[in-house]
Protein backbone atom coordinates (compact mmCIF):
# COMPACT_ATOMS: atom_id res chain seq x y z
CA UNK A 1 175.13 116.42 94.36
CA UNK A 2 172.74 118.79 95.01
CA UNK A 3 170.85 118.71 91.86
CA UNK A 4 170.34 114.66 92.78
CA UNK A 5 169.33 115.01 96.25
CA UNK A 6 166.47 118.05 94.55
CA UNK A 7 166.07 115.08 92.14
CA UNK A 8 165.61 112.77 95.17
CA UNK A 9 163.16 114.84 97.37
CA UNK A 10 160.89 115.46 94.32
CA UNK A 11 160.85 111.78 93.71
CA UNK A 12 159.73 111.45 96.98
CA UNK A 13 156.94 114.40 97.06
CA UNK A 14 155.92 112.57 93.53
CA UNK A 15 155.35 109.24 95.58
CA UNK A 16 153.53 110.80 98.29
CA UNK A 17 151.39 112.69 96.45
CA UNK A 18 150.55 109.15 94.40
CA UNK A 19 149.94 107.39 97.34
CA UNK A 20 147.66 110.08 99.00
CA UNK A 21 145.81 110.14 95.66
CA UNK A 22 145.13 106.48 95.34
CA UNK A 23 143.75 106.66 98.81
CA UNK A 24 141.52 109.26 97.68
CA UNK A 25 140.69 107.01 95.03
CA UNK A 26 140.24 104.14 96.90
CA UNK A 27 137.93 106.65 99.24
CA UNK A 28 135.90 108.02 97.16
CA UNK A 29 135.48 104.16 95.78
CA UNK A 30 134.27 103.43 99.18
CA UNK A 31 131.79 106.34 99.65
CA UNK A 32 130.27 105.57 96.08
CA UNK A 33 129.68 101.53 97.50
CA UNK A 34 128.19 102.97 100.57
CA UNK A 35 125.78 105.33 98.97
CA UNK A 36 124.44 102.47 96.64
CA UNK A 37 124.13 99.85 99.34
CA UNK A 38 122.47 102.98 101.31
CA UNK A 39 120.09 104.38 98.59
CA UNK A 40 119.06 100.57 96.70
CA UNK A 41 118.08 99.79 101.11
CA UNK A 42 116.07 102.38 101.23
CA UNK A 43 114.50 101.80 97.78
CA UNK A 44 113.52 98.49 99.01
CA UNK A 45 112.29 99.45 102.43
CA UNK A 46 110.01 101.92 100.30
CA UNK A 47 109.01 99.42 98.01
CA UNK A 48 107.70 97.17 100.97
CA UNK A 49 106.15 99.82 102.34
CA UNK A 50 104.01 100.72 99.35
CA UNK A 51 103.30 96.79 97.99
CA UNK A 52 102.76 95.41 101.64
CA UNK A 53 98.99 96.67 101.56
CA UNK A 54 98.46 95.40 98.07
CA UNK A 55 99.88 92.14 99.02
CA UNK A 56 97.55 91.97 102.54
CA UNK A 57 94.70 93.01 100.34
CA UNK A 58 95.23 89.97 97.95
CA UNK A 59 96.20 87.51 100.51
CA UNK A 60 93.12 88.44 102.49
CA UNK A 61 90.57 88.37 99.90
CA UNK A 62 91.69 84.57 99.99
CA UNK A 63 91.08 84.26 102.88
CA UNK A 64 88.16 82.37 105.20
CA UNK A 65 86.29 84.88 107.71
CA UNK A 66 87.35 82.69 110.58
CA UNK A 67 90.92 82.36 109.51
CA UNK A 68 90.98 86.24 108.64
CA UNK A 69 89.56 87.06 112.44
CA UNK A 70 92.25 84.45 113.92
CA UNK A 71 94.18 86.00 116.70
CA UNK A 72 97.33 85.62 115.36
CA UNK A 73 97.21 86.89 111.56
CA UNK A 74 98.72 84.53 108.46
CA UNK A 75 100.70 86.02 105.61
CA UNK A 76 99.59 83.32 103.68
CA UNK A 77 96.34 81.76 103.33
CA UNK A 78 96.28 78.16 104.86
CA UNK A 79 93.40 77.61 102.22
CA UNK A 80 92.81 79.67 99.00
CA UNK A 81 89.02 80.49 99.14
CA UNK A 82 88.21 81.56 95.59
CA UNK A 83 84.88 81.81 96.18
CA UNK A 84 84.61 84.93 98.27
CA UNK A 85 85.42 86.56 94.22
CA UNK A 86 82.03 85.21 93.42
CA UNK A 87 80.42 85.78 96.30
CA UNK A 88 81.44 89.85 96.45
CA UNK A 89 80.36 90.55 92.29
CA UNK A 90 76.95 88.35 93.24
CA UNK A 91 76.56 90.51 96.54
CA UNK A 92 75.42 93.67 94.44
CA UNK A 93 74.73 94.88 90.92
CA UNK A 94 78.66 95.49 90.50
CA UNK A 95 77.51 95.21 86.51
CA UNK A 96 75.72 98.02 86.50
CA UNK A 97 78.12 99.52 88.96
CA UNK A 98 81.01 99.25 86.35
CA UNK A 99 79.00 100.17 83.60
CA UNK A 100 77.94 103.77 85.09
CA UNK A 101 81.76 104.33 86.48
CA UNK A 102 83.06 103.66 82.56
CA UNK A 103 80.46 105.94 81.09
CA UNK A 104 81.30 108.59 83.64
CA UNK A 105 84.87 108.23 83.33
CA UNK A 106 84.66 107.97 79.07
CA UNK A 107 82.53 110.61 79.14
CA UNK A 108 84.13 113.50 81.15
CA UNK A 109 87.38 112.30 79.98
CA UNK A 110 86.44 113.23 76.40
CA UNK A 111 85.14 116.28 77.51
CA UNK A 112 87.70 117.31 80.12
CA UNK A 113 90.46 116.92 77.30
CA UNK A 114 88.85 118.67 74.62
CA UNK A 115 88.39 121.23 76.91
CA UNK A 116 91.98 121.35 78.32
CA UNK A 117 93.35 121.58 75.08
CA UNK A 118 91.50 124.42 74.13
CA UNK A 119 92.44 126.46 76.82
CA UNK A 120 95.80 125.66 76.97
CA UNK A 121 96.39 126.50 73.20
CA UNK A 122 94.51 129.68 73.96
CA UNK A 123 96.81 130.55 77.25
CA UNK A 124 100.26 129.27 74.98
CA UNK A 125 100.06 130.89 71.56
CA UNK A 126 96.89 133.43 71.13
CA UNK A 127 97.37 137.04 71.74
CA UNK A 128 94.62 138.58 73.85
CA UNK A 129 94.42 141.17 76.41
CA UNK A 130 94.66 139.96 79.74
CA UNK A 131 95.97 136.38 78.96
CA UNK A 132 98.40 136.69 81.48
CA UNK A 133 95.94 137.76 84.12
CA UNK A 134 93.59 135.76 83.86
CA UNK A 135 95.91 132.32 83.42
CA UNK A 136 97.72 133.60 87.00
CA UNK A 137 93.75 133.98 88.54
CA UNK A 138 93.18 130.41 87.53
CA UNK A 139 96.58 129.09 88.85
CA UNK A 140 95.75 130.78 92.14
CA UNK A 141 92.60 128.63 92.31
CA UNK A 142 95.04 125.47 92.54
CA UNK A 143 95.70 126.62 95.92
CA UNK A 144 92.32 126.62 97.78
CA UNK A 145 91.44 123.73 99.12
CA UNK A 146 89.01 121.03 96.69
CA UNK A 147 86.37 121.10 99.89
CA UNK A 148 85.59 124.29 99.18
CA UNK A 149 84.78 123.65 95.76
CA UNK A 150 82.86 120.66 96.47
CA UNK A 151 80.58 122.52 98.64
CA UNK A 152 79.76 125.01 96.63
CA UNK A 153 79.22 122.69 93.85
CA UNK A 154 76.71 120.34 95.50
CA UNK A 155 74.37 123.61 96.53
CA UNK A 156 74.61 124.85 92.95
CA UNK A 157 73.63 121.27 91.31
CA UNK A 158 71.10 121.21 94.20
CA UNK A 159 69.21 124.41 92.58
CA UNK A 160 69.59 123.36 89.27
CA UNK A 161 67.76 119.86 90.17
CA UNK A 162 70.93 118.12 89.20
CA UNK A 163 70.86 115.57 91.59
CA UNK A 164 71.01 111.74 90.85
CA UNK A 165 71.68 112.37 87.19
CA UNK A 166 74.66 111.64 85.05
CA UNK A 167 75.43 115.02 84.34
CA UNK A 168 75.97 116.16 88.36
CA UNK A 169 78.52 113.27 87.79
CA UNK A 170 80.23 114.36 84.74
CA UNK A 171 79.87 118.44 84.35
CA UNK A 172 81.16 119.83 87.74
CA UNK A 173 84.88 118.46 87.46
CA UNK A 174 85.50 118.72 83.61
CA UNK A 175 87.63 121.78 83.98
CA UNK A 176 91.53 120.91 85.47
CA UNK A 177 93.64 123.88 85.96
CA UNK A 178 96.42 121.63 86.12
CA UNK A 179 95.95 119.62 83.64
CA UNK A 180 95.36 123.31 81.54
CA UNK A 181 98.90 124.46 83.28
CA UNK A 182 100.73 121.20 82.64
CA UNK A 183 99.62 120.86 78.68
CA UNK A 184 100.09 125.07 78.47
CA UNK A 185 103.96 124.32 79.37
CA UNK A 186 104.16 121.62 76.82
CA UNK A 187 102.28 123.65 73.83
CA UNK A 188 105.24 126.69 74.48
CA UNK A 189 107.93 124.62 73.93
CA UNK A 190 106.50 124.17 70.75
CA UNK A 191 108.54 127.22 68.57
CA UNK A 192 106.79 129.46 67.79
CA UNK A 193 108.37 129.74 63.97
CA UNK A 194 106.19 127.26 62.86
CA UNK A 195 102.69 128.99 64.40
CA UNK A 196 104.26 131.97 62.19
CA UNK A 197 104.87 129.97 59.10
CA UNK A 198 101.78 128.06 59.39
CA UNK A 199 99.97 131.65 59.48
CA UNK A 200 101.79 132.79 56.65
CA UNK A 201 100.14 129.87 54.42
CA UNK A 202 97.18 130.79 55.56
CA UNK A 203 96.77 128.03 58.06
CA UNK A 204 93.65 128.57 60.65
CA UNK A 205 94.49 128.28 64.26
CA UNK A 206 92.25 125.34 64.56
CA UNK A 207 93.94 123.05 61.16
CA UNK A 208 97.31 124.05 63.40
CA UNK A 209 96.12 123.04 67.12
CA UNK A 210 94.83 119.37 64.99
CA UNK A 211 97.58 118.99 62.51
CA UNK A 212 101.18 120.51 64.63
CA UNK A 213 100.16 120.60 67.90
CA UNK A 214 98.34 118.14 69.12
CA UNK A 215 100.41 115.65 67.58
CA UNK A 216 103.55 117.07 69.17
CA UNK A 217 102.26 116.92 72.21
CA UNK A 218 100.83 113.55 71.98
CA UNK A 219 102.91 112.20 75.38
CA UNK A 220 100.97 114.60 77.56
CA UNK A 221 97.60 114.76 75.98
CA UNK A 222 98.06 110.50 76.67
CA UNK A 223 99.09 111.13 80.15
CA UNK A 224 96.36 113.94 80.95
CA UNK A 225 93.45 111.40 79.67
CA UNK A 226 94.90 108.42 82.02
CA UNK A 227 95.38 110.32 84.95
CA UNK A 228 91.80 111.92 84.25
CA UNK A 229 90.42 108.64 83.82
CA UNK A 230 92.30 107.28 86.83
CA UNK A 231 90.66 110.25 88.74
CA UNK A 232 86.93 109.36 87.25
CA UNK A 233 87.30 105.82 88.62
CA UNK A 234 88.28 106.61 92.40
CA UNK A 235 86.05 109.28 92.71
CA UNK A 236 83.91 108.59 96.25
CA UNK A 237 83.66 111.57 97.93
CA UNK A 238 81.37 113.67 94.95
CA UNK A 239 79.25 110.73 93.57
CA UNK A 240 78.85 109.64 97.83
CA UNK A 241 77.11 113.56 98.22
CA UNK A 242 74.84 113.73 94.75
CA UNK A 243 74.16 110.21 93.44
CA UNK A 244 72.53 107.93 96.10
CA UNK A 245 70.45 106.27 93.90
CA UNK A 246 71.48 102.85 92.51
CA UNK A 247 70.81 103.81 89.08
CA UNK A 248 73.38 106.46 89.31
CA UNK A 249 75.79 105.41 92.06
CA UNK A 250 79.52 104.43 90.89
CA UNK A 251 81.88 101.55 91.86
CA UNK A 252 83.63 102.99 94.53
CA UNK A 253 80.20 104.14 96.06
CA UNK A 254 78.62 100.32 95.62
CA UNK A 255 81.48 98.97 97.36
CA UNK A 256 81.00 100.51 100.37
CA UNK A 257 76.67 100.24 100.46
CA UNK A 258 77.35 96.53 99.57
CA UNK A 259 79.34 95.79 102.72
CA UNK A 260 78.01 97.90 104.78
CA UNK A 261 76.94 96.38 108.32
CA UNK A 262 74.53 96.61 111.36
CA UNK A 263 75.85 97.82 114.73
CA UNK A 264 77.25 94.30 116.03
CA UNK A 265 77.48 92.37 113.28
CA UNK A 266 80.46 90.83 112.02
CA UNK A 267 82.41 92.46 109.16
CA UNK A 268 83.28 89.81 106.49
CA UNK A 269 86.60 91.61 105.61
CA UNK A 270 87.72 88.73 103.22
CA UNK A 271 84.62 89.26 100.72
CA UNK A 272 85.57 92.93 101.02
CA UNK A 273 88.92 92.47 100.13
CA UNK A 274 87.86 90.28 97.19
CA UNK A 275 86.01 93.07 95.57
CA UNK A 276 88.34 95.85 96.11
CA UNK A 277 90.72 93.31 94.20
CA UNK A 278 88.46 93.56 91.14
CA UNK A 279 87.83 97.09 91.05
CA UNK A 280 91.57 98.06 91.31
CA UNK A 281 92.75 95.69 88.49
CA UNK A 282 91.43 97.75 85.62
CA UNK A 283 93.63 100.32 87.15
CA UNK A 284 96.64 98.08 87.89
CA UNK A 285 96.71 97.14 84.32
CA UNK A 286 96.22 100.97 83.02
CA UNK A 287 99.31 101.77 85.04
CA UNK A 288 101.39 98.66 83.89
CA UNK A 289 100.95 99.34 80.66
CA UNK A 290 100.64 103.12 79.93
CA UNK A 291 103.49 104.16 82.69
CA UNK A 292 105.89 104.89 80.30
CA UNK A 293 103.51 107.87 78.32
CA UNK A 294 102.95 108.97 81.57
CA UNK A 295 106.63 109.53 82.70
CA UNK A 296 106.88 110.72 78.88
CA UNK A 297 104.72 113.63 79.22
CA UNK A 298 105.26 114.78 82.42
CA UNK A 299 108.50 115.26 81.59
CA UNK A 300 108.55 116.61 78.28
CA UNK A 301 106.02 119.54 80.43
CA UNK A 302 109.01 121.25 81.07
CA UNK A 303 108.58 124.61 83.04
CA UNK A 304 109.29 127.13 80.45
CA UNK A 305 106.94 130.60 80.27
């Protein structure tokens, strides 16, 4: 008898315990539902949030100036006015424009790459006294403010008679220390047996940055040219200071001299709109279709060394 009723009470403890842990179960099954529903809301909220101003920018560049300046604003045009696109390229030289921000933007991108991976094979794998040193001086320059810089690079181009040229547009910026640091973490993951084996065959340092690393490190060296090329394109405040001249003067810079307006005058926002459209395209399509080498090589940076 008493072995049955031991048999009995741990029957009981064994059902108990069951039933507590399927309504742990069913719980945790619960908190899991609620943290999706949660995190996929807030996803979307941020997604408005961040394709709400391309959308009004869009909408608006079809707009009329009397329906954009109505009271009560539309989220739809009530009539698509495609003209304002020709009307904003025909209200400037927005050809010559383009063509001066993609020779900038080639240009120092070719250089500022070359560059970069120069000094990031030099900071990863050669031996030199002081590489540590210096590499921490120039990481401590990532944390004073780009003002500063850009002061004291427009009164050196000014001596130099630099002004309203291509190179004041091009040389100042072709150096990245982050772009160095970011392509320096990707060259050390690289092992170091095969810089040692390629030295043993009497491989030069330069045949092994072409032929092992730069092709390892493809992903990166991709991202690092969009994003400097990205960075060449919206580029205002630099090209606003040293290139005033039409000749010289960049997209971003002819938007805004294009629209500019008189004290009093109406602002025709729509034709504004309509050309902002067309210079961020180009950059709308870089991102749509290169996204996935830039996720790619910022995360195959890693953070080792």
């Amino acid at each position: 008898m008493e072995n049955l009723s031991q048999r009995e009470s741990s029957l009981q403890q064994y059902i108990k315990t069951d039933e507590e842990l399927r309504k742990i179960e069913q719980r945790q099954k619960v908190f899991k539902v609620l943290r999706l529903v949660i995190t996929y809301f807030l996803l979307f909220v941020l997604a408005i949030v961040i394709v709400f101003p391309f959308y009004w920018m869009i909408i608006s560049s079809l707009k009329t100036q009397d329906e954009y300046y109505w009271s009560k604003p539309t989220f739809f045009p009530q009539t698509l006015d495609w003209v304002n696109y020709g009307e904003a390229w025909a209200s400037a030289d927005f050809g010559r424009y383009m063509i001066n921000t993609i020779l900038v933007g080639v240009v120092s991108t070719i250089l500022s790459v070359i560059i970069t991976i120069l000094a990031a094979f030099a900071f990863s794998r050669l031996k030199f006294k002081g590489r540590e040193t210096v590499f921490s001086i120039l990481l401590a320059t990532m944390m004073i403010p780009g003002e500063m810089f850009t002061v004291t690079n427009y009164v050196t181009v000014s001596n130099l008679g630099w002004k309203d040229s291509y190179i004041v547009l091009i040389m100042p910026f072709l150096v990245s220390v982050f772009y160095i640091y970011l392509l320096r973490q990707n060259f050390k993951q690289i092992p170091d047996s095969l810089y040692y084996a390629a030295k043993v065959d009497g491989t030069s340092d330069l045949k092994y940055l072409t032929k092992v690393m730069i092709p390892l490190s493809m992903p990166t060296i991709i991202t690092i040219t969009i994003m400097k090329m990205m960075g060449a394109w919206n580029s205002y405040v630099w090209p606003r200071l040293v290139a005033n001249k039409d000749a010289y003067r960049l997209i971003t810079n002819g938007l805004r001299q294009a629209f500019s307006v008189e004290a009093g005058q109406r602002v025709d926002y729509p034709l504004q709109m309509a050309a902002v459209t067309v210079v961020s395209i180009p950059l709308f399509l870089v991102f749509v279709f290169f996204r996935k080498y830039i996720m790619r090589g910022v995360a195959r940076s890693g953070t080792k060394g």
